[in-house]
PDB file of N, CA and C in Angstrom:
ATOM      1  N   UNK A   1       0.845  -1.165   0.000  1.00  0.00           N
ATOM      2  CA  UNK A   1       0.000   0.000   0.000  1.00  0.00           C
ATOM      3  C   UNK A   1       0.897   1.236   0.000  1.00  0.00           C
ATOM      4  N   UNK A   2       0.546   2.231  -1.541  1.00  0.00           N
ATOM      5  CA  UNK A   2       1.384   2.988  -0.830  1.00  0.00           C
ATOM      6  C   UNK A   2       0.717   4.578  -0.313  1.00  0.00           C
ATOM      7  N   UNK A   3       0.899   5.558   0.190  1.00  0.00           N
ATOM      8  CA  UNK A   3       1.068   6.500   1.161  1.00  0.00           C
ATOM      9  C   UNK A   3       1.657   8.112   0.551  1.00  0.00           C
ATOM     10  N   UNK A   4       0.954   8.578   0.233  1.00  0.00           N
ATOM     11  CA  UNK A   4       1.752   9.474  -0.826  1.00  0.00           C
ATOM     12  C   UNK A   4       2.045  10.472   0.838  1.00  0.00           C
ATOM     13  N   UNK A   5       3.003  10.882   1.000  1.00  0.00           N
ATOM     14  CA  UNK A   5       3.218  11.790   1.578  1.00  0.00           C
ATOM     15  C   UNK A   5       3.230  13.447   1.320  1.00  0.00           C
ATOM     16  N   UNK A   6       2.679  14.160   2.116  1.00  0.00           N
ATOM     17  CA  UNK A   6       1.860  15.873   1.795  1.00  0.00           C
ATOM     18  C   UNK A   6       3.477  16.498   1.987  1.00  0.00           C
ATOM     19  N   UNK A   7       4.495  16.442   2.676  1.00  0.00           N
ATOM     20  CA  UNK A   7       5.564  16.691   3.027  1.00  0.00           C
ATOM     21  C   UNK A   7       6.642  16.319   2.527  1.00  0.00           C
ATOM     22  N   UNK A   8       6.919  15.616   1.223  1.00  0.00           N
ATOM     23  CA  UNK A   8       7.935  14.542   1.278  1.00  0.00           C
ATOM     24  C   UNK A   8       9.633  14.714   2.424  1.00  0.00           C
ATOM     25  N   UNK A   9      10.343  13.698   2.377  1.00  0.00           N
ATOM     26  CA  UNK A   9      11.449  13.480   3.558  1.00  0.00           C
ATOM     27  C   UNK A   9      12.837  13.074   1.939  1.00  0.00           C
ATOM     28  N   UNK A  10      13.394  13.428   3.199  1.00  0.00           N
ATOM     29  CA  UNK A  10      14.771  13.007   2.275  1.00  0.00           C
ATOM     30  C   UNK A  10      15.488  12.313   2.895  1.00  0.00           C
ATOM     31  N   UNK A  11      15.969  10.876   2.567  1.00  0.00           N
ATOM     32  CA  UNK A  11      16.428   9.797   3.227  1.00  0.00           C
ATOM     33  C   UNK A  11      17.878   9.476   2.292  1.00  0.00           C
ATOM     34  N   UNK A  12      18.639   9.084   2.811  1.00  0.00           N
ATOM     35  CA  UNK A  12      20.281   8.951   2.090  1.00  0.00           C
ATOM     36  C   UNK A  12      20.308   9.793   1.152  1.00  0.00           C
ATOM     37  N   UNK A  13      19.922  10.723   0.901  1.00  0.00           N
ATOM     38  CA  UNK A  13      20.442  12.228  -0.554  1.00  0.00           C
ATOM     39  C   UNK A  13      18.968  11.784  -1.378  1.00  0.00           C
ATOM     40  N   UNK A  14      17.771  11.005  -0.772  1.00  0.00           N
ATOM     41  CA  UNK A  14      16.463  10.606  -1.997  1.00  0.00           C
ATOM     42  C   UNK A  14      15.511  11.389  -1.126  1.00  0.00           C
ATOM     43  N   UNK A  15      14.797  12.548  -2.089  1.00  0.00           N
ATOM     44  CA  UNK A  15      13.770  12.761  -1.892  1.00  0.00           C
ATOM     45  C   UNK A  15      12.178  11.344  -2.260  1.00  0.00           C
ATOM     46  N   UNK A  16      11.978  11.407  -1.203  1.00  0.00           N
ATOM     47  CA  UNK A  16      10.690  10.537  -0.884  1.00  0.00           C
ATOM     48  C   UNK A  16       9.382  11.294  -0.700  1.00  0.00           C
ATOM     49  N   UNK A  17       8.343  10.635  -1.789  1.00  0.00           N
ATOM     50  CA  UNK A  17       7.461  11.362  -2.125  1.00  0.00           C
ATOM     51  C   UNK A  17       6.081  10.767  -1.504  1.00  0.00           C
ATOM     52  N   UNK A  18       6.559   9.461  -1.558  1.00  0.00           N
ATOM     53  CA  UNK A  18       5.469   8.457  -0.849  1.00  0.00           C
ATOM     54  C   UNK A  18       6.376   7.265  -0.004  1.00  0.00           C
ATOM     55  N   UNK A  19       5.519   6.752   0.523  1.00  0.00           N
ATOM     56  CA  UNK A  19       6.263   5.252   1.106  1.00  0.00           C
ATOM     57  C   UNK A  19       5.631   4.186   1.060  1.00  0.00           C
ATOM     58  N   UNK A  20       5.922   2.929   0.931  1.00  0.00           N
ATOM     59  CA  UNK A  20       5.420   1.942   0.500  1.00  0.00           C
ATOM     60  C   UNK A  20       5.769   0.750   1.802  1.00  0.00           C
ATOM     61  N   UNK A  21       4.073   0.659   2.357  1.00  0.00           N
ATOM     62  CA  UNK A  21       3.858  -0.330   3.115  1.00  0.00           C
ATOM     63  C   UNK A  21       3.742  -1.697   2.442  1.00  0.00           C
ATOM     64  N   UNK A  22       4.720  -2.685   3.031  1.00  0.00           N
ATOM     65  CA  UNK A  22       4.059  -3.981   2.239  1.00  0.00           C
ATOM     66  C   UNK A  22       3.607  -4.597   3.481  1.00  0.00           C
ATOM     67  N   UNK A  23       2.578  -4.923   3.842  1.00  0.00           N
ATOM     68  CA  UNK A  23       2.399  -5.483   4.941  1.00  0.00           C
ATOM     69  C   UNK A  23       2.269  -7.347   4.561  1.00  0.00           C
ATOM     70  N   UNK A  24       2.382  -7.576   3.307  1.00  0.00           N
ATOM     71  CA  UNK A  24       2.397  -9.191   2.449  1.00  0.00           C
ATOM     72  C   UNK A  24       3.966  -9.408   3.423  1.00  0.00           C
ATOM     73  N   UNK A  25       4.842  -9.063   3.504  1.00  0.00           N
ATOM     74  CA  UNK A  25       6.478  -9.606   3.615  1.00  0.00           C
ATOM     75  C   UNK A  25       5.937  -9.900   5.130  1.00  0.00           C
ATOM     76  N   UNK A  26       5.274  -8.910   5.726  1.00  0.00           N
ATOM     77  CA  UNK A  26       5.767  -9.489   7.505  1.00  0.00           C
ATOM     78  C   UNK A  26       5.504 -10.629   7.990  1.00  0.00           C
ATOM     79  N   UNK A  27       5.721 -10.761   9.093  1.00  0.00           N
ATOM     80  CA  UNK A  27       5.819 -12.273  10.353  1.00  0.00           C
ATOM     81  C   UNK A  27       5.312 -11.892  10.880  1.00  0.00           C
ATOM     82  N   UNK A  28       5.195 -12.984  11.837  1.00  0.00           N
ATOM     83  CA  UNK A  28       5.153 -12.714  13.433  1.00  0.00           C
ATOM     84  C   UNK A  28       6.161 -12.506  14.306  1.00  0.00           C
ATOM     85  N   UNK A  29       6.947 -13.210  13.807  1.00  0.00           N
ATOM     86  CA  UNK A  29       8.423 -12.699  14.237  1.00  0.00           C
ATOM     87  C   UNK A  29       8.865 -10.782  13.799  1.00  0.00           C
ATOM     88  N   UNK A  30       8.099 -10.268  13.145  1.00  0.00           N
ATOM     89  CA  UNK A  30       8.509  -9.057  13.062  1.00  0.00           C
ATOM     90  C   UNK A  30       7.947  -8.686  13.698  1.00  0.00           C
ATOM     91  N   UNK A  31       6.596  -8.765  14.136  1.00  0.00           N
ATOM     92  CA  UNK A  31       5.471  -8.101  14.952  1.00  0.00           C
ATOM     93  C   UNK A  31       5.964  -8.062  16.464  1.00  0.00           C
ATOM     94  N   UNK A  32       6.688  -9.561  16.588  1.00  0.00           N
ATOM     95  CA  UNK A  32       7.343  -9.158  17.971  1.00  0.00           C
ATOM     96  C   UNK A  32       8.535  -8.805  18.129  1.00  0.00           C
ATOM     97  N   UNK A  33       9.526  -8.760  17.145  1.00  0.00           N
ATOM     98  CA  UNK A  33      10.393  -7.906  17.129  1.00  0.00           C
ATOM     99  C   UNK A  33       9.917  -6.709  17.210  1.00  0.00           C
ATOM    100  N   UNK A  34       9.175  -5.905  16.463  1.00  0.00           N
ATOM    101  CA  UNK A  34       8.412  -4.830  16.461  1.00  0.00           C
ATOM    102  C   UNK A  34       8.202  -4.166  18.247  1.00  0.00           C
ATOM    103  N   UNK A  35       7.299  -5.146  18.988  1.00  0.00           N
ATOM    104  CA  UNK A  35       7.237  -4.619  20.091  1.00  0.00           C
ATOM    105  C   UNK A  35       8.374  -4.947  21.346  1.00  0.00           C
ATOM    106  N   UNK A  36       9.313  -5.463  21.178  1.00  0.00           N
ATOM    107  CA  UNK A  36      10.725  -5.588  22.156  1.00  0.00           C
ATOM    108  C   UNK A  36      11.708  -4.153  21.547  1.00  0.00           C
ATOM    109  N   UNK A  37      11.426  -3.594  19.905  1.00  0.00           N
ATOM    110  CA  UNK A  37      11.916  -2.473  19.832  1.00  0.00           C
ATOM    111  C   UNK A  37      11.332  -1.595  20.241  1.00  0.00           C
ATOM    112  N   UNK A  38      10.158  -1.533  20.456  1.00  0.00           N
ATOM    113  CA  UNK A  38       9.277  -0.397  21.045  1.00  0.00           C
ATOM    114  C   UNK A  38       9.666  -0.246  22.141  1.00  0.00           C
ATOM    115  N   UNK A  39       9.522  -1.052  22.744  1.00  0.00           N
ATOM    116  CA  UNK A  39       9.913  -1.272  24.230  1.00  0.00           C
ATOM    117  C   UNK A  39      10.566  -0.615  24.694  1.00  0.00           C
ATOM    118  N   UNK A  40      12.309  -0.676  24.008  1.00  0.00           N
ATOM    119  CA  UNK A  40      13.694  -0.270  23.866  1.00  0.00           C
ATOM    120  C   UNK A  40      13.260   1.247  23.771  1.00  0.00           C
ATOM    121  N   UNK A  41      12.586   1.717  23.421  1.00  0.00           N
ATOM    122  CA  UNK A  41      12.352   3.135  22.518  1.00  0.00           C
ATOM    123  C   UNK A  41      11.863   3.826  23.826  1.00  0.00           C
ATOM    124  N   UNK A  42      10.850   3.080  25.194  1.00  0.00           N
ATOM    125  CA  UNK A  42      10.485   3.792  25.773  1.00  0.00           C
ATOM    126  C   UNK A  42       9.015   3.542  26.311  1.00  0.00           C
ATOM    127  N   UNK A  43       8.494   2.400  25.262  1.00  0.00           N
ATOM    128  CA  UNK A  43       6.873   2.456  25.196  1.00  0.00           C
ATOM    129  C   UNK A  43       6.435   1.347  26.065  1.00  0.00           C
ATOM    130  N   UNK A  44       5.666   1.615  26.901  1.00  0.00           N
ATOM    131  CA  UNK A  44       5.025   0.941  27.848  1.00  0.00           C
ATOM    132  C   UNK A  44       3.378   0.716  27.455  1.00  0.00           C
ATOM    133  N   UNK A  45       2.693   1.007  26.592  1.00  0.00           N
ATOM    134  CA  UNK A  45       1.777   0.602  26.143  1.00  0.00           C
ATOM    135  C   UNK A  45       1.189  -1.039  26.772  1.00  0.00           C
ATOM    136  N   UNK A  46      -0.020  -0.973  26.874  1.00  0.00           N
ATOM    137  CA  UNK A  46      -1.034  -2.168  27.184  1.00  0.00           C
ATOM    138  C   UNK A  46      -0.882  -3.105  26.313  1.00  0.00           C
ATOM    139  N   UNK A  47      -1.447  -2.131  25.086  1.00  0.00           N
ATOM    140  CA  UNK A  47      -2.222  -2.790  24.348  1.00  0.00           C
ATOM    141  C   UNK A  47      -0.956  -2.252  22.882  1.00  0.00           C
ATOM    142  N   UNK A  48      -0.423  -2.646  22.190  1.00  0.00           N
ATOM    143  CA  UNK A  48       0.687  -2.044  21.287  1.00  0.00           C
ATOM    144  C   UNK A  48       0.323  -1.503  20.079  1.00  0.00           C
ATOM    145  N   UNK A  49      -0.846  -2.451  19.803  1.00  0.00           N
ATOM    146  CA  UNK A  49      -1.777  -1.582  18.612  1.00  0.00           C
ATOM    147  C   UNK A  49      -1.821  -0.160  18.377  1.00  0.00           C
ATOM    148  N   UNK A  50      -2.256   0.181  19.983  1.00  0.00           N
ATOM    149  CA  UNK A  50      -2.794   0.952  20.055  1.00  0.00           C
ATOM    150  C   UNK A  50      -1.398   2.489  20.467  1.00  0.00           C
ATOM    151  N   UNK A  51      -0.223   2.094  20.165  1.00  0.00           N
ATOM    152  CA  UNK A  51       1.038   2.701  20.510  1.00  0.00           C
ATOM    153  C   UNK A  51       1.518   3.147  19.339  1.00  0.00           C
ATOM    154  N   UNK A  52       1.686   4.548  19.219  1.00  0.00           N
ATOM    155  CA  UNK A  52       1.908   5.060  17.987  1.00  0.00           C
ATOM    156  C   UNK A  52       3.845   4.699  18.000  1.00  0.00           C
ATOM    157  N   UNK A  53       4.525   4.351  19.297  1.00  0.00           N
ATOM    158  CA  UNK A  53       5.876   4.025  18.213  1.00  0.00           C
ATOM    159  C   UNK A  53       5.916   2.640  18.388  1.00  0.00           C
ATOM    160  N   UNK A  54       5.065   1.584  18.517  1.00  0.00           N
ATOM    161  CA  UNK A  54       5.240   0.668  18.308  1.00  0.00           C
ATOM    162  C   UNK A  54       4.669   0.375  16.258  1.00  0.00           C
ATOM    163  N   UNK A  55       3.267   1.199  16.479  1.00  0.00           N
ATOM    164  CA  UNK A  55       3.210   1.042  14.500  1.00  0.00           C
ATOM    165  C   UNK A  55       4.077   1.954  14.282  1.00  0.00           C
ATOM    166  N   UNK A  56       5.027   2.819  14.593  1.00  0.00           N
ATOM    167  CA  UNK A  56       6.118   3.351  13.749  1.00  0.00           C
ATOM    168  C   UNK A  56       7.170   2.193  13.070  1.00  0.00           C
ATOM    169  N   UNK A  57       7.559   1.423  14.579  1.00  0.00           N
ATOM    170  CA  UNK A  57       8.104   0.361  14.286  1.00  0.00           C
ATOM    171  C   UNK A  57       7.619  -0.569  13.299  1.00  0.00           C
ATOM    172  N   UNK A  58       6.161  -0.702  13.226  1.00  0.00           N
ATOM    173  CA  UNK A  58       5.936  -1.935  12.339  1.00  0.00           C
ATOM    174  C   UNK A  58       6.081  -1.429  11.344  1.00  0.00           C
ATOM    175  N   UNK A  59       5.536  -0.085  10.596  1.00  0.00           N
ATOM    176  CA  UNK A  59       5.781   0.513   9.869  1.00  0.00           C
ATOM    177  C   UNK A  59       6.954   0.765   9.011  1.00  0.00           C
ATOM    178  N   UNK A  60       8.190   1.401   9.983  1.00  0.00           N
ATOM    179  CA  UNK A  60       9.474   0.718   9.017  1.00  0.00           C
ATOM    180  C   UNK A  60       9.605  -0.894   8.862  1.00  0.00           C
ATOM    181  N   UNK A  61       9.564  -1.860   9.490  1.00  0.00           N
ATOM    182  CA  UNK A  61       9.173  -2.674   9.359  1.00  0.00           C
ATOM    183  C   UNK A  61       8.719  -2.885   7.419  1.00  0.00           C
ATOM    184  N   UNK A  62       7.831  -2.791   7.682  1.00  0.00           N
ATOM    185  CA  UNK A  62       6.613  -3.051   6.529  1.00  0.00           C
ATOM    186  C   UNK A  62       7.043  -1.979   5.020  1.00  0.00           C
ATOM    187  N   UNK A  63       8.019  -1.242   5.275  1.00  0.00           N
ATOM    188  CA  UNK A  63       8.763   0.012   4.451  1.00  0.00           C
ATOM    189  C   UNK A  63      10.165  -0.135   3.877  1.00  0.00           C
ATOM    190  N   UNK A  64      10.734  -1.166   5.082  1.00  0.00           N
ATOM    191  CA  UNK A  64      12.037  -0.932   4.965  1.00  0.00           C
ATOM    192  C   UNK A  64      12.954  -0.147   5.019  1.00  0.00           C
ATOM    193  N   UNK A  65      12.263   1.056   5.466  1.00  0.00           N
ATOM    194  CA  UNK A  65      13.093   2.003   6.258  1.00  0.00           C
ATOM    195  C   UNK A  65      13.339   1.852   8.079  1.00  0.00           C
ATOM    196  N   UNK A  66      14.256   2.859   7.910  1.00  0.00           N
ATOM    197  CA  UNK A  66      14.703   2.684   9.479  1.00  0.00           C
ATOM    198  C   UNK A  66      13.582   3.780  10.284  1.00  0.00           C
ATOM    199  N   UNK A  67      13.084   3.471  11.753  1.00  0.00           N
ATOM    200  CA  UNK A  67      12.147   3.859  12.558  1.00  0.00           C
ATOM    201  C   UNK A  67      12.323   5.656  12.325  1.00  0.00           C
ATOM    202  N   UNK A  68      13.971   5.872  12.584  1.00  0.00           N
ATOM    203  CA  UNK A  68      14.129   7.144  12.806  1.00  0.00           C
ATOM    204  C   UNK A  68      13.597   7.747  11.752  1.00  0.00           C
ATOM    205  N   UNK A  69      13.450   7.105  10.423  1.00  0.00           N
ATOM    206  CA  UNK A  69      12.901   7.755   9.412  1.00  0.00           C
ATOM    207  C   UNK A  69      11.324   7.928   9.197  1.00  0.00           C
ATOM    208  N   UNK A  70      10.899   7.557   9.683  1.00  0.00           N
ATOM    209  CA  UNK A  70       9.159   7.241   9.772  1.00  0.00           C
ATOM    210  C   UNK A  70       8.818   8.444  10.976  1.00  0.00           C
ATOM    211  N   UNK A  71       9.695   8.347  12.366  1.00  0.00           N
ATOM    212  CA  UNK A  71       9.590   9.519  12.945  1.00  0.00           C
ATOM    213  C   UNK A  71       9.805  10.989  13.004  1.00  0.00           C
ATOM    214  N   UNK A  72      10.308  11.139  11.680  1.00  0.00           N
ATOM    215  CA  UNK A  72      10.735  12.308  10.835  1.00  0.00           C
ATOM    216  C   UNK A  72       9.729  12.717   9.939  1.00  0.00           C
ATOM    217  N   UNK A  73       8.805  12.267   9.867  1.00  0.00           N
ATOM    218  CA  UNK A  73       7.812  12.605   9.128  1.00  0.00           C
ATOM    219  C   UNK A  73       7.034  13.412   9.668  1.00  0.00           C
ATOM    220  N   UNK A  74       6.318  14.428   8.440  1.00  0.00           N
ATOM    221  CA  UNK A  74       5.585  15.585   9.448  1.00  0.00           C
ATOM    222  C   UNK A  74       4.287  14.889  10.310  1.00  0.00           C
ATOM    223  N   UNK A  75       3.628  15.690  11.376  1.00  0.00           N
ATOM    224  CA  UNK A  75       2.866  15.011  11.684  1.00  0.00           C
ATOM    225  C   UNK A  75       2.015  14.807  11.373  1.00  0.00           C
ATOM    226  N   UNK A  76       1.332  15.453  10.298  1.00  0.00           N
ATOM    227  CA  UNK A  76      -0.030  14.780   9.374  1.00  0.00           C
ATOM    228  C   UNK A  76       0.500  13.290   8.701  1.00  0.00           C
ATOM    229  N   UNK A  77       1.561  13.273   7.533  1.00  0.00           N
ATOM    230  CA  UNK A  77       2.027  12.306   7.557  1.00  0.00           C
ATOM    231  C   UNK A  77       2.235  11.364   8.408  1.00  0.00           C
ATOM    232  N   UNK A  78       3.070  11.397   9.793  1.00  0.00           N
ATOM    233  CA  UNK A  78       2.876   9.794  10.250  1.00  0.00           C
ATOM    234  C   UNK A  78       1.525   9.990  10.739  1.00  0.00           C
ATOM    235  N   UNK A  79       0.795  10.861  11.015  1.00  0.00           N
ATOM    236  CA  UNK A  79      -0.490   9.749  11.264  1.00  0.00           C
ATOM    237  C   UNK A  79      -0.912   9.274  10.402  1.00  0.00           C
ATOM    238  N   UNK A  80      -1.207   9.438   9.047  1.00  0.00           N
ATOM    239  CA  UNK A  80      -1.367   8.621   7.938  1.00  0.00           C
ATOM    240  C   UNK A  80      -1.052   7.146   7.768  1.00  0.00           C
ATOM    241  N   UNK A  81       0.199   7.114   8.357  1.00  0.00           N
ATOM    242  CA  UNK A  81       1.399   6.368   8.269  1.00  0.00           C
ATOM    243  C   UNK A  81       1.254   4.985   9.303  1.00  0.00           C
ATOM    244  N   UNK A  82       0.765   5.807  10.590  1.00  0.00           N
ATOM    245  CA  UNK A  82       0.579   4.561  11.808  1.00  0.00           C
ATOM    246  C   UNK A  82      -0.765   4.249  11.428  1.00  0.00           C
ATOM    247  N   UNK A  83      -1.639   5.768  11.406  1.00  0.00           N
ATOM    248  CA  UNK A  83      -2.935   4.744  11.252  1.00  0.00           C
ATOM    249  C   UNK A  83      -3.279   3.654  10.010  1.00  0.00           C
ATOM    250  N   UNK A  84      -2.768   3.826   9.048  1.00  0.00           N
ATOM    251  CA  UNK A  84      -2.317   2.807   8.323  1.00  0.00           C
ATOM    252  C   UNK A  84      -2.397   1.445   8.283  1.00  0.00           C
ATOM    253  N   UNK A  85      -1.061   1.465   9.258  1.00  0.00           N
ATOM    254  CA  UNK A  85      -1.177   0.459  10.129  1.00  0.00           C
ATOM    255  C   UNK A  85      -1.705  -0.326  11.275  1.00  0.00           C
ATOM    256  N   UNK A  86      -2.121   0.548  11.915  1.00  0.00           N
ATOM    257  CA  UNK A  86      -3.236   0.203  13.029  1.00  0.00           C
ATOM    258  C   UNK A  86      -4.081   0.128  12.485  1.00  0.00           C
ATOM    259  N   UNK A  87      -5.074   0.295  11.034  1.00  0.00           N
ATOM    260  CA  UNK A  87      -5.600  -0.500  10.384  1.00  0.00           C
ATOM    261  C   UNK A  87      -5.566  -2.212  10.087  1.00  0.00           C
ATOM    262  N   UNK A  88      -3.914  -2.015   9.583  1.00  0.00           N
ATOM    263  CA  UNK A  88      -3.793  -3.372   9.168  1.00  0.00           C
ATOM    264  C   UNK A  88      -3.762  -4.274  10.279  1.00  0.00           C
ATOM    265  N   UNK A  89      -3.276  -3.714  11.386  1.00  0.00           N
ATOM    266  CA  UNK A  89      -3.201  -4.795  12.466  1.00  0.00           C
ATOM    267  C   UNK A  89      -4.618  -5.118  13.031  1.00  0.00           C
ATOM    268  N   UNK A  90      -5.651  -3.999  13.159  1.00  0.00           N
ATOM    269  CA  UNK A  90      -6.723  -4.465  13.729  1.00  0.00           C
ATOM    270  C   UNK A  90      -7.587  -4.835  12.670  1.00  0.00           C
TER     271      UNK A  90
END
């Protein structure tokens, strides 16, 4: 799925115009990798769904970018971005 971004970001010298969720590639093993990095990050969340840097995480994840880059996004963009994903997960 992809995500056109209102802001684009510039990642290694590439302007990025959109980003591209594949949520087909993930695991479960990413999903819980996903939340032991969250974790690391700070997030104490219940429920992880519902944790906007835990779908950051799944998000690069699902992008192939790195987290820090997903959190660089303006904030209309990542909400686009997590809710997205907190779509796909719920």
């Amino acid at each position: 799925m992809k995500i056109k971004l209102n802001k684009p970001i510039t990642i290694n010298g590439v302007e990025m115009k959109e980003i591209e969720l594949d949520f087909d590639k993930l695991t479960g093993a990413d999903l819980i990798s996903a939340s032991r990095e969250s974790g690391l990050l700070g997030d104490n969340a219940l429920v992880p769904e519902l944790s906007k840097q835990y779908l950051a995480v799944v998000a690069a994840k699902a992008s192939g970018l790195n987290v820090d880059d997903i959190m660089k996004l303006s904030a209309k963009d990542f909400t686009a971005v997590t809710l997205t994903v907190q779509n796909f997960l719920l």
